[in-house]
N, C-alpha and C. Protein backbone atom coordinates (compact mmCIF):
# COMPACT_ATOMS: atom_id res chain seq x y z
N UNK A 1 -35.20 13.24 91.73
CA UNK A 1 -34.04 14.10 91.59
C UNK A 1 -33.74 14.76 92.93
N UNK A 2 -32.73 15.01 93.12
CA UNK A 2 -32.35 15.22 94.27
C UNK A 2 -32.03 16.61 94.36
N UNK A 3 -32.58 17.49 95.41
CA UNK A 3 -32.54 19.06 95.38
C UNK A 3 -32.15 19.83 96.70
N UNK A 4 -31.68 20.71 96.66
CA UNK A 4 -31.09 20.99 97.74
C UNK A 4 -32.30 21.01 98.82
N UNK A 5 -33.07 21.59 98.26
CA UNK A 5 -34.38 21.64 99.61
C UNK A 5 -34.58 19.85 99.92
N UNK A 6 -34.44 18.88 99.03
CA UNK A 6 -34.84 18.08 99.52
C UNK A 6 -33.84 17.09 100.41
N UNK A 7 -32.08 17.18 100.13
CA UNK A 7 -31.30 17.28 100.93
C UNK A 7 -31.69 17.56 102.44
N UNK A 8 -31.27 19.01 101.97
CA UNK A 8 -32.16 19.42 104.06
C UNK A 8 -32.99 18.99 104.55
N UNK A 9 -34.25 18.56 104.15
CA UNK A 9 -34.68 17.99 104.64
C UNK A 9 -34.82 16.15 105.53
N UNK A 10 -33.57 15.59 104.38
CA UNK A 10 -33.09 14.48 104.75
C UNK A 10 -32.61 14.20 105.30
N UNK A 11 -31.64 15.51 105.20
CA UNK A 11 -30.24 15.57 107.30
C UNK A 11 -31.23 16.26 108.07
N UNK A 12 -31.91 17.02 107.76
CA UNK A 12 -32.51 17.38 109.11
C UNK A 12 -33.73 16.63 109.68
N UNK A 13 -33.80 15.45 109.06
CA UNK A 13 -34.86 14.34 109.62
C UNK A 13 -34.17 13.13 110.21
N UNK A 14 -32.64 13.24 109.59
CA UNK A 14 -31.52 11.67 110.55
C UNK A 14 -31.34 12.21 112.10
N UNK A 15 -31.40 10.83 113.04
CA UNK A 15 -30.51 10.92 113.86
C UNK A 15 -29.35 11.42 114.08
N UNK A 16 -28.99 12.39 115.00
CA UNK A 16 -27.81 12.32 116.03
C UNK A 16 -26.87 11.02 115.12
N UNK A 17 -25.78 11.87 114.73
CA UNK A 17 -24.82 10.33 114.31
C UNK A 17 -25.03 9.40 113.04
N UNK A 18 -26.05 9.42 112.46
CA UNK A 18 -26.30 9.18 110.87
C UNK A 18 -25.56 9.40 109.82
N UNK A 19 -25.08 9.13 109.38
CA UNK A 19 -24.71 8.99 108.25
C UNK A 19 -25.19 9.34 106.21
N UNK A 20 -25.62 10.58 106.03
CA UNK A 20 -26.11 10.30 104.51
C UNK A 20 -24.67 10.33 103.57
N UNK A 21 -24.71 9.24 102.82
CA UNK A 21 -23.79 9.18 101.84
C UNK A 21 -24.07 10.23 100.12
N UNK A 22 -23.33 10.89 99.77
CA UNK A 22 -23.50 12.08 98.81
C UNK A 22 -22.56 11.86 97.79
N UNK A 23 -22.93 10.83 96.74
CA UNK A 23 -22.29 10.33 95.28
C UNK A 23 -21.82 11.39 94.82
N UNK A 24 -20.89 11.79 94.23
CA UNK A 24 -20.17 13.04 93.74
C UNK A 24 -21.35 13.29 92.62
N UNK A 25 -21.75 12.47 91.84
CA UNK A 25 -22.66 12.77 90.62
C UNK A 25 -23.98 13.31 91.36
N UNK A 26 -24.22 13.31 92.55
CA UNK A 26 -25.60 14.03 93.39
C UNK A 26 -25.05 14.99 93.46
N UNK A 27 -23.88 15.30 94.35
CA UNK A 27 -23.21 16.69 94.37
C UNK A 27 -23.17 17.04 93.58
N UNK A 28 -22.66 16.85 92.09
CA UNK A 28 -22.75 18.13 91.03
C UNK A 28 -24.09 18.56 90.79
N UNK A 29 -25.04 17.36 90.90
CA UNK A 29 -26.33 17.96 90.51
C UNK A 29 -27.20 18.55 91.51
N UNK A 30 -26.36 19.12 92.92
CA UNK A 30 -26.85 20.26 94.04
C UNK A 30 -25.83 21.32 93.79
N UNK A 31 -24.49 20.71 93.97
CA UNK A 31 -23.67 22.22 94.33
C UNK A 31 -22.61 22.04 92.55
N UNK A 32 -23.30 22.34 91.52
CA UNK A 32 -22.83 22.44 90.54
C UNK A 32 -21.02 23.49 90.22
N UNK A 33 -20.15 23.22 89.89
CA UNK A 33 -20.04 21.87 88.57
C UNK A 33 -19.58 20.70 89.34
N UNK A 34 -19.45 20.56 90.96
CA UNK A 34 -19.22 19.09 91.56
C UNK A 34 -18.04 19.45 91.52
N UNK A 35 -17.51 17.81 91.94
CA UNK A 35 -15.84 17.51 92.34
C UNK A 35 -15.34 17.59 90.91
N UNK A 36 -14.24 17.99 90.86
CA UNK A 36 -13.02 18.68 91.84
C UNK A 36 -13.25 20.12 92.09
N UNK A 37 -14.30 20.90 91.91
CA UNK A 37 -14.36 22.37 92.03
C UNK A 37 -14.46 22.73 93.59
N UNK A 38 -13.28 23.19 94.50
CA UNK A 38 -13.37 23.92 95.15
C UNK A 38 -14.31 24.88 95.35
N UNK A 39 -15.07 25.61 94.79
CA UNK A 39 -15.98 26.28 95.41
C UNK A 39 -17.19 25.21 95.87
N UNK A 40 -17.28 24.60 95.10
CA UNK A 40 -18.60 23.90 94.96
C UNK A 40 -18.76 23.07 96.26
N UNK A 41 -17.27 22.70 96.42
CA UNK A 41 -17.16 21.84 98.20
C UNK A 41 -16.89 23.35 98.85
N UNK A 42 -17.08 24.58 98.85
CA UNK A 42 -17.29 25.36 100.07
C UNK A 42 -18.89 25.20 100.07
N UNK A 43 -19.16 25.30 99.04
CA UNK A 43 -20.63 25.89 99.11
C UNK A 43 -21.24 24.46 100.03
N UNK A 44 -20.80 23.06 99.54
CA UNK A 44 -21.34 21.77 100.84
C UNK A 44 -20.88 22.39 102.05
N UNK A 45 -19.77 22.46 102.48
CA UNK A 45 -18.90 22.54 103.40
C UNK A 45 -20.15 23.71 104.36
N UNK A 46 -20.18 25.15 103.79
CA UNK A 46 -21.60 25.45 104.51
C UNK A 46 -22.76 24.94 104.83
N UNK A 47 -23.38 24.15 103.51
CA UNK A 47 -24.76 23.95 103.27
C UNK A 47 -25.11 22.81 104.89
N UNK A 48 -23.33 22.02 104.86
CA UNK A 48 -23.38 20.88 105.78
C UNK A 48 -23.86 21.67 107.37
N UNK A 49 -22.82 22.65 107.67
CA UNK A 49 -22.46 23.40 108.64
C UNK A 49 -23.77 24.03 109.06
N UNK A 50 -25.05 24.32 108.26
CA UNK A 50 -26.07 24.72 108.29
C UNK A 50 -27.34 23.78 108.60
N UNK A 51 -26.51 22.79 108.21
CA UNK A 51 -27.66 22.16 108.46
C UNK A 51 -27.29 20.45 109.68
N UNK A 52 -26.28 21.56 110.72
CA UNK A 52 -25.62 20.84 111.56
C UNK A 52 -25.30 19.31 111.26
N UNK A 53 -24.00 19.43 110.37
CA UNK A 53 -23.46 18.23 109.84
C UNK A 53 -22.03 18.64 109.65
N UNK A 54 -21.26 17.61 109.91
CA UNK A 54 -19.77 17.64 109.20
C UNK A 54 -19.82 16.56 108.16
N UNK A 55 -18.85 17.18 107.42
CA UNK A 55 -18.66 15.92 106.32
C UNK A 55 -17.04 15.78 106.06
N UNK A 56 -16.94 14.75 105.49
CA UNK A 56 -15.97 13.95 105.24
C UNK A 56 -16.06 13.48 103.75
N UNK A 57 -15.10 14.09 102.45
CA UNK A 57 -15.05 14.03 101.05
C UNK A 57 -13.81 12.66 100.93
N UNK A 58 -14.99 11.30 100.57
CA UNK A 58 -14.06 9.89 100.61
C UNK A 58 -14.04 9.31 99.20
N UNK A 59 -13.19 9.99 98.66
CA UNK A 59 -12.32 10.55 97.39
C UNK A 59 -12.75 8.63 96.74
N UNK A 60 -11.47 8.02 97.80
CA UNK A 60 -11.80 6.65 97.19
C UNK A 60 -12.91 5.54 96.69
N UNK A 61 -13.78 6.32 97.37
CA UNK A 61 -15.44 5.66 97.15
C UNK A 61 -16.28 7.10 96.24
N UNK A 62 -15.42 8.03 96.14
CA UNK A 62 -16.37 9.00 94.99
C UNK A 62 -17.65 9.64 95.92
N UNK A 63 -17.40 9.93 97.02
CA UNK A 63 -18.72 10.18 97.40
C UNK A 63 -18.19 10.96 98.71
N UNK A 64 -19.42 12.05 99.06
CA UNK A 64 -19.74 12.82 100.56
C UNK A 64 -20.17 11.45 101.71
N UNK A 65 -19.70 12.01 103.08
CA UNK A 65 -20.43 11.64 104.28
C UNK A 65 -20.54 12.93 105.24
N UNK A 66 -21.92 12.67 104.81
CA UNK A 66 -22.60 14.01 105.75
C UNK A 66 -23.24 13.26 107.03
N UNK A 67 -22.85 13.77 108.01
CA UNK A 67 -22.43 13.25 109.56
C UNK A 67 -23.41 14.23 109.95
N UNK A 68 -24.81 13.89 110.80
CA UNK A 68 -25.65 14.55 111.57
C UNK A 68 -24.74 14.83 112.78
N UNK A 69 -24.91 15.85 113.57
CA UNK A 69 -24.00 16.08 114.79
C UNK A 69 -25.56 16.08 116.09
């Protein structure tokens, strides 16, 4: 199961430039109630920013790209 502690630890172990892909159904089950809830993509939108990443929400594939910087 996938948990926020164990998230962070997954971006903060990629390369510079990596890529983790974030299934909307993972996202609800970190930043609950998931897509489409606006808060729930602020609360990524930080969690990313914290854990030096941008992301990119690719609606058409249902899923996060959390971008190591």
């Amino acid at each position: 199961m996938l948990t926020s502690a164990v998230l962070k630890s997954y971006l903060s172990e990629m390369p510079r430039g990596h890529i983790f892909d974030l299934s909307y159904a993972q996202f609800a089950g970190v930043f609950s109630p998931g897509e489409p809830d606006a808060a729930a993509r602020a609360k990524l939108r930080a969690f990313a920013e914290e854990c030096d990443c941008d992301f990119v929400n690719n609606q058409s594939e249902g899923r996060f790209e959390l971008k190591r910087r």
